[in-house]
N, C-alpha and C. Protein backbone atom coordinates (compact mmCIF):
# COMPACT_ATOMS: atom_id res chain seq x y z
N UNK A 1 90.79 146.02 97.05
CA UNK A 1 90.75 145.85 95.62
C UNK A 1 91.38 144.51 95.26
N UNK A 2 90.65 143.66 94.55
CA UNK A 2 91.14 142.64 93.98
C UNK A 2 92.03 142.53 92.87
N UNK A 3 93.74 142.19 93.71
CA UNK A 3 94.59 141.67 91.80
C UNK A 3 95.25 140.36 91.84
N UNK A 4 95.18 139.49 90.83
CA UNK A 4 96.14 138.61 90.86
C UNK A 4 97.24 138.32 91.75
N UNK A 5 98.27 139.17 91.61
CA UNK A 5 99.09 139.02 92.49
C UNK A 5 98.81 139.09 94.50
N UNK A 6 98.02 139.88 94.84
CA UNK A 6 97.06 139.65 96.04
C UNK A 6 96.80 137.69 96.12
N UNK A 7 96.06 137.52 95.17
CA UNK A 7 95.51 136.51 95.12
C UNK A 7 96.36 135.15 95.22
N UNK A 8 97.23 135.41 93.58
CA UNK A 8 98.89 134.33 94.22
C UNK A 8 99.17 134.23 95.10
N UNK A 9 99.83 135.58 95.72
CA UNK A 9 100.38 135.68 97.32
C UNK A 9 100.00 134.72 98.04
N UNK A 10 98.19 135.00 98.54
CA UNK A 10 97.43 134.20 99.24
C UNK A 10 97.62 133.11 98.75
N UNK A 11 97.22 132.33 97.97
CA UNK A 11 97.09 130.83 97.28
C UNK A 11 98.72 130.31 97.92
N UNK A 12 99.94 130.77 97.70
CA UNK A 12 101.11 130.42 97.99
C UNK A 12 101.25 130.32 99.56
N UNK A 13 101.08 130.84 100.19
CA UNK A 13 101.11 131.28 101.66
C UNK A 13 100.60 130.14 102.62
N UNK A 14 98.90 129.76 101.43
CA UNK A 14 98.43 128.59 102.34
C UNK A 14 98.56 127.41 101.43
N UNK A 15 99.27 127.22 100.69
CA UNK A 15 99.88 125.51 100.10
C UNK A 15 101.57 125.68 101.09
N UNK A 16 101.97 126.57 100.92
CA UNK A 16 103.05 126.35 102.13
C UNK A 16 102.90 126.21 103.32
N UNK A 17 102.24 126.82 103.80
CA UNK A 17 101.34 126.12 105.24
C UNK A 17 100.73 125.20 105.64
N UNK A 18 100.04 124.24 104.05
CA UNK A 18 99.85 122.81 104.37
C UNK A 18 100.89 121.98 104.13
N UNK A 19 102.28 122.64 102.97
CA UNK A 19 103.20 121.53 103.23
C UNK A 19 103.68 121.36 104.28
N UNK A 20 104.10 122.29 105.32
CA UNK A 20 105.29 122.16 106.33
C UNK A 20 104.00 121.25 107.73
N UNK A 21 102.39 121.69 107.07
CA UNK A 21 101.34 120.59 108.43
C UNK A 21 101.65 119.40 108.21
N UNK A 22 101.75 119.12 106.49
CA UNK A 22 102.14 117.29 106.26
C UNK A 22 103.19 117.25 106.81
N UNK A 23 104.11 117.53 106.41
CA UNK A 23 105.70 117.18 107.10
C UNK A 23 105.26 117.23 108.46
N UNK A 24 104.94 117.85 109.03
CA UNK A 24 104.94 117.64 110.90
C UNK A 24 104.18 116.56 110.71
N UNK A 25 103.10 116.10 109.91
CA UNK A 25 102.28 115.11 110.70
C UNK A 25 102.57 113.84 110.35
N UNK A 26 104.12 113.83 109.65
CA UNK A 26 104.48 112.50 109.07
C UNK A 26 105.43 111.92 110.19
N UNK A 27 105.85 113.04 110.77
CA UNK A 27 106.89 112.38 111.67
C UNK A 27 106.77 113.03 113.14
N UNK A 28 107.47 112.23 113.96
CA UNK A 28 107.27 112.35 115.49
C UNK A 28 108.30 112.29 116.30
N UNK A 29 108.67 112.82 117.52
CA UNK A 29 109.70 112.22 118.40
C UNK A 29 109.19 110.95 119.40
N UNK A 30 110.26 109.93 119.57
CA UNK A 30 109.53 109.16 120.30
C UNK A 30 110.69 108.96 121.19
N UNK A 31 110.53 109.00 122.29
CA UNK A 31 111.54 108.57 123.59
C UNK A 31 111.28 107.31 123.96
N UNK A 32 112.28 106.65 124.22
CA UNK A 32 112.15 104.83 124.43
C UNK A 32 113.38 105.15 125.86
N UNK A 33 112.86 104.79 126.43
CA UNK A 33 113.56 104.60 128.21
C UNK A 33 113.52 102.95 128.79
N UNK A 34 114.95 102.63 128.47
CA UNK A 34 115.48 101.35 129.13
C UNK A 34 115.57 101.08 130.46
N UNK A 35 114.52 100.52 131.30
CA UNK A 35 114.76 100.89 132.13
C UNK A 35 114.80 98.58 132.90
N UNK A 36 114.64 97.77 131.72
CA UNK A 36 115.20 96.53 131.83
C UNK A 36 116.28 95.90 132.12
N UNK A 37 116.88 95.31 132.39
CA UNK A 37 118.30 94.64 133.06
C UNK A 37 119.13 94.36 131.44
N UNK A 38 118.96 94.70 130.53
CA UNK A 38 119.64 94.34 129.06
C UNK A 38 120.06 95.45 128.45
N UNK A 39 121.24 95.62 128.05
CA UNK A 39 121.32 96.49 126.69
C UNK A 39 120.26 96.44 125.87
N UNK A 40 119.86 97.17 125.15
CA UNK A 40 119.26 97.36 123.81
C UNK A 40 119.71 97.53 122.81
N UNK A 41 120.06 96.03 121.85
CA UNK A 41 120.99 96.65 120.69
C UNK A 41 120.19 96.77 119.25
N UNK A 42 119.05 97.07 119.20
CA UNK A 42 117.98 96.84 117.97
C UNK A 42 116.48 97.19 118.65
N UNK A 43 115.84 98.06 118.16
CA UNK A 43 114.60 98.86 118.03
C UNK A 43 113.93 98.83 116.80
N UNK A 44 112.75 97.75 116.65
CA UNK A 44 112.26 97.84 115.47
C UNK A 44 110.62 98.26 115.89
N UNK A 45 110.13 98.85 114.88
CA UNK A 45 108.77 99.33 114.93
C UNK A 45 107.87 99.90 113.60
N UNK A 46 106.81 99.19 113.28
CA UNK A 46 106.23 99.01 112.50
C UNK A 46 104.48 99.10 113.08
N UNK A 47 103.39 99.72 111.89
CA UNK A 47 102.37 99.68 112.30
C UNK A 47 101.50 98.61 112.72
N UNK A 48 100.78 98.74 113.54
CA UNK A 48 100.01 97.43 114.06
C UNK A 48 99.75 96.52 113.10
N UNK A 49 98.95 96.85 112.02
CA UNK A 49 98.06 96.24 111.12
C UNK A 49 99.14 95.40 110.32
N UNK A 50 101.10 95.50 110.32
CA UNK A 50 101.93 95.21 109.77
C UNK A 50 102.33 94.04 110.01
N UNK A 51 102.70 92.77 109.00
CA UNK A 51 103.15 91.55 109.57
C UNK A 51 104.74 91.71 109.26
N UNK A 52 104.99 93.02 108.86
CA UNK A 52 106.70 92.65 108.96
C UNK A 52 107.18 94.36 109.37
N UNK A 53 108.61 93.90 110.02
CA UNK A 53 108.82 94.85 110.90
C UNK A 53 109.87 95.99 109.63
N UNK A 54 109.46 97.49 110.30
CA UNK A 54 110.74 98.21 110.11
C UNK A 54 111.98 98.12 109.97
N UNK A 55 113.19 98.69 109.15
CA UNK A 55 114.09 98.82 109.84
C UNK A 55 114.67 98.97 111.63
N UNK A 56 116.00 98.58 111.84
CA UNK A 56 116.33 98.76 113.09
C UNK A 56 116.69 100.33 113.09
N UNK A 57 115.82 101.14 113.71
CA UNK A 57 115.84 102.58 114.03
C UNK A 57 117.78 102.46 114.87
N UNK A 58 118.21 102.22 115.34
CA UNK A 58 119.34 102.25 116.31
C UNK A 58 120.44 101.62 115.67
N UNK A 59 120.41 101.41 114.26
CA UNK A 59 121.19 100.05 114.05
C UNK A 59 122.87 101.01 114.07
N UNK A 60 123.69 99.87 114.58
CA UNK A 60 125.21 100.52 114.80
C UNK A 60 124.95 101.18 116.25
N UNK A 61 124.14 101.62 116.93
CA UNK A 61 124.03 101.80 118.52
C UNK A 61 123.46 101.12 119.42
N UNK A 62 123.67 101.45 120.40
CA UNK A 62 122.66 100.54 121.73
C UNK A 62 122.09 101.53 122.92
N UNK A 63 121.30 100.78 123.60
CA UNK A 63 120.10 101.71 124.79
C UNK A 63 120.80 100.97 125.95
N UNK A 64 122.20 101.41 127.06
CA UNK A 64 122.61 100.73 127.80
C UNK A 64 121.03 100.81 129.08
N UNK A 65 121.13 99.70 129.82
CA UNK A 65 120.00 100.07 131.41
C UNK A 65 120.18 101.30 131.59
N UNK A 66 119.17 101.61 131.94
CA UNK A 66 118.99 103.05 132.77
C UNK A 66 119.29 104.25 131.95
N UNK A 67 119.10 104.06 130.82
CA UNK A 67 119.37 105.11 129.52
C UNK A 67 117.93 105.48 128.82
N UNK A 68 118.00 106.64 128.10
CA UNK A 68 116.89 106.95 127.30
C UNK A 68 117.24 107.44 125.81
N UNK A 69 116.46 107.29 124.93
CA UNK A 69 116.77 107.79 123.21
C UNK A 69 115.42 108.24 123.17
N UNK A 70 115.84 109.45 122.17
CA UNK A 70 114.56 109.85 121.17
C UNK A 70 115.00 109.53 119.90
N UNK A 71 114.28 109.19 119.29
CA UNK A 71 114.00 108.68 117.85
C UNK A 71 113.32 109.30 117.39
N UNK A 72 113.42 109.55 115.61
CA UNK A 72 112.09 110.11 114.75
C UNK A 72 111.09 108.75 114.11
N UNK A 73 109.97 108.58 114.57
CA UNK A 73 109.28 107.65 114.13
C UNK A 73 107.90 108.31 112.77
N UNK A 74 108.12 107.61 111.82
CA UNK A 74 106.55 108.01 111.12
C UNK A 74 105.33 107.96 112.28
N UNK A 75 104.38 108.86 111.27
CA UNK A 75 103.01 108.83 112.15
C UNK A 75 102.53 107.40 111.97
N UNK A 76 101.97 107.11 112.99
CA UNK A 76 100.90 105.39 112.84
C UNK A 76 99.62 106.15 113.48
N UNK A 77 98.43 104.99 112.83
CA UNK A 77 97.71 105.25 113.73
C UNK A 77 97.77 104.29 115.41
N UNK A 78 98.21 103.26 114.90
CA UNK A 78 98.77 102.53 116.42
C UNK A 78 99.94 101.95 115.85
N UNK A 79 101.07 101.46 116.60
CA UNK A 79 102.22 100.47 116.16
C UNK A 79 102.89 99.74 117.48
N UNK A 80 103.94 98.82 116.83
CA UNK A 80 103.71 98.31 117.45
C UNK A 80 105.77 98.12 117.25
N UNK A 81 106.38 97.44 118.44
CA UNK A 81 107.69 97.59 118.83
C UNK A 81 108.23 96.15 119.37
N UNK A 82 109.65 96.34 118.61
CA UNK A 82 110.23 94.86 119.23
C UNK A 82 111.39 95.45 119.66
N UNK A 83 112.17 95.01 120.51
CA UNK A 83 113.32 95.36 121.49
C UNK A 83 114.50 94.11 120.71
N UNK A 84 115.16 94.19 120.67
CA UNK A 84 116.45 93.13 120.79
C UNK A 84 117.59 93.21 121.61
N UNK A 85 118.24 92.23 122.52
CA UNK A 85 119.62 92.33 123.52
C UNK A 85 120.72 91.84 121.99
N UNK A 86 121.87 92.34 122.92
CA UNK A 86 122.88 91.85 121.98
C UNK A 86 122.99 90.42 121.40
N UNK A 87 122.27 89.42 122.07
CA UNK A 87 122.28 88.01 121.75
C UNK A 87 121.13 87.42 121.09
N UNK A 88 120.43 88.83 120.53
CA UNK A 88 119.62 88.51 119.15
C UNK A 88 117.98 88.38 120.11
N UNK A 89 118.25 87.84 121.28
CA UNK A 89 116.93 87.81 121.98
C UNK A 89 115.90 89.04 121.88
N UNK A 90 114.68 88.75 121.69
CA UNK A 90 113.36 89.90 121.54
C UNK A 90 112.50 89.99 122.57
N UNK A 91 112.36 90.73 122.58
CA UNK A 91 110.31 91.02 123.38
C UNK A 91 109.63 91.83 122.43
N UNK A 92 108.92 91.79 121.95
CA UNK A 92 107.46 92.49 121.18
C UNK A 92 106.74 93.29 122.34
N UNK A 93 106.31 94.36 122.22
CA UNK A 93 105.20 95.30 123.06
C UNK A 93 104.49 95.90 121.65
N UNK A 94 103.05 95.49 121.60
CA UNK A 94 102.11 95.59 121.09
C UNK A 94 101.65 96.89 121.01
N UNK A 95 100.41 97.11 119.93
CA UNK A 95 99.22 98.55 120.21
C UNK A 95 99.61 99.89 120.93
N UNK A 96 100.55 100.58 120.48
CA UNK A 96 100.55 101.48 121.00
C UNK A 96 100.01 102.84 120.11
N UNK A 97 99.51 104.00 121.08
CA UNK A 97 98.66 104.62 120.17
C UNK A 97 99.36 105.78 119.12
N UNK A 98 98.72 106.04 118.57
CA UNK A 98 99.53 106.70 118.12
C UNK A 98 100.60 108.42 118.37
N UNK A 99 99.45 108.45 119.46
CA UNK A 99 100.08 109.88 119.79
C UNK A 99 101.04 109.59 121.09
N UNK A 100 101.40 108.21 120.80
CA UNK A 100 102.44 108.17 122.47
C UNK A 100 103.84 108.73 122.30
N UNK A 101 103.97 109.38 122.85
CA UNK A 101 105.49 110.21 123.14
C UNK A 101 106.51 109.66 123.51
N UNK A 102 106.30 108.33 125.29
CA UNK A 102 106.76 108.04 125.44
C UNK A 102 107.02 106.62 125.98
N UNK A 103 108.17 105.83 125.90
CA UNK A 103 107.91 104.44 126.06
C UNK A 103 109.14 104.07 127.16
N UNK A 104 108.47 103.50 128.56
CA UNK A 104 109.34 102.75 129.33
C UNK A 104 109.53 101.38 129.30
N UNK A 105 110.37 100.73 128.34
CA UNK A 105 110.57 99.22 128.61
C UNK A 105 111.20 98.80 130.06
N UNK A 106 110.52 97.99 130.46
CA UNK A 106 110.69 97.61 131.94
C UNK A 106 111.49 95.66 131.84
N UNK A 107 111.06 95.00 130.41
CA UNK A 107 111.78 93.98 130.29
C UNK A 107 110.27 92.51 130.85
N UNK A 108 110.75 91.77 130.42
CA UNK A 108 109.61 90.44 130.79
C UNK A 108 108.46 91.22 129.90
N UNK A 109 108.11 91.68 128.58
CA UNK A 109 107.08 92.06 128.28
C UNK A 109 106.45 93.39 128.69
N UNK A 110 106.97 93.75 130.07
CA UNK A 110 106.12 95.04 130.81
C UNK A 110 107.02 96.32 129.82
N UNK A 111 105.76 97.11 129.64
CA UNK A 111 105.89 98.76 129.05
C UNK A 111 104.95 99.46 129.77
N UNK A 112 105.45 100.49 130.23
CA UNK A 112 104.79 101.62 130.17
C UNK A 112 104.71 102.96 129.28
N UNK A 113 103.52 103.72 128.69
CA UNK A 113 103.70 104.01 127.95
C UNK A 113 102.86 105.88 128.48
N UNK A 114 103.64 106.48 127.78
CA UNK A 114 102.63 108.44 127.91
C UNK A 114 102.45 108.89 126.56
């Protein structure tokens, strides 16, 4: 039998079920694994298509060698990542997709990425 309140119920049930799909699909974990001869004192990352970068995700911490972080990153459809050492020095690693989980900086430019 059809009543209103049946009907609310339903209607409520699935707008709360698409808010909490947006919220998951806005944000992500992303693991960044140092695995370069440098501290990491600055992690910036911004979407590909972007000519200026994010905030420093890490700012006030660092990624010593041989360490790993997860971070919450927005969804991209690709983006793209700059590293900084304590002495301000960068490397850029380009295009990454969007559903990558995980990122091995190796240093000289080399990433590997899952």
């Amino acid at each position: 039998m059809f009543t209103w309140k049946k009907l609310t119920a339903a209607i409520l049930t699935s707008l709360i079920g698409l808010v909490f799909a947006a919220a998951s699909a806005e944000a992500a974990t992303l693991t960044l694994v140092n695995q370069s001869a440098s501290e990491i004192h600055a992690i910036y990352i911004s979407d590909s298509g972007s000519n200026d970068w994010e905030e420093n995700v890490i700012e006030g911490y660092m990624l010593p060698s041989g360490n790993q972080l997860n971070i919450q990153i927005p969804s991209y459809r690709s983006f793209d990542l700059r590293v900084e050492d304590e002495d301000g020095d960068y490397e850029d690693y380009h295009n990454f997709p969007g559903n990558t989980r995980q990122i091995t900086i190796r240093g000289g430019g080399q990433s590997q990425y899952r």
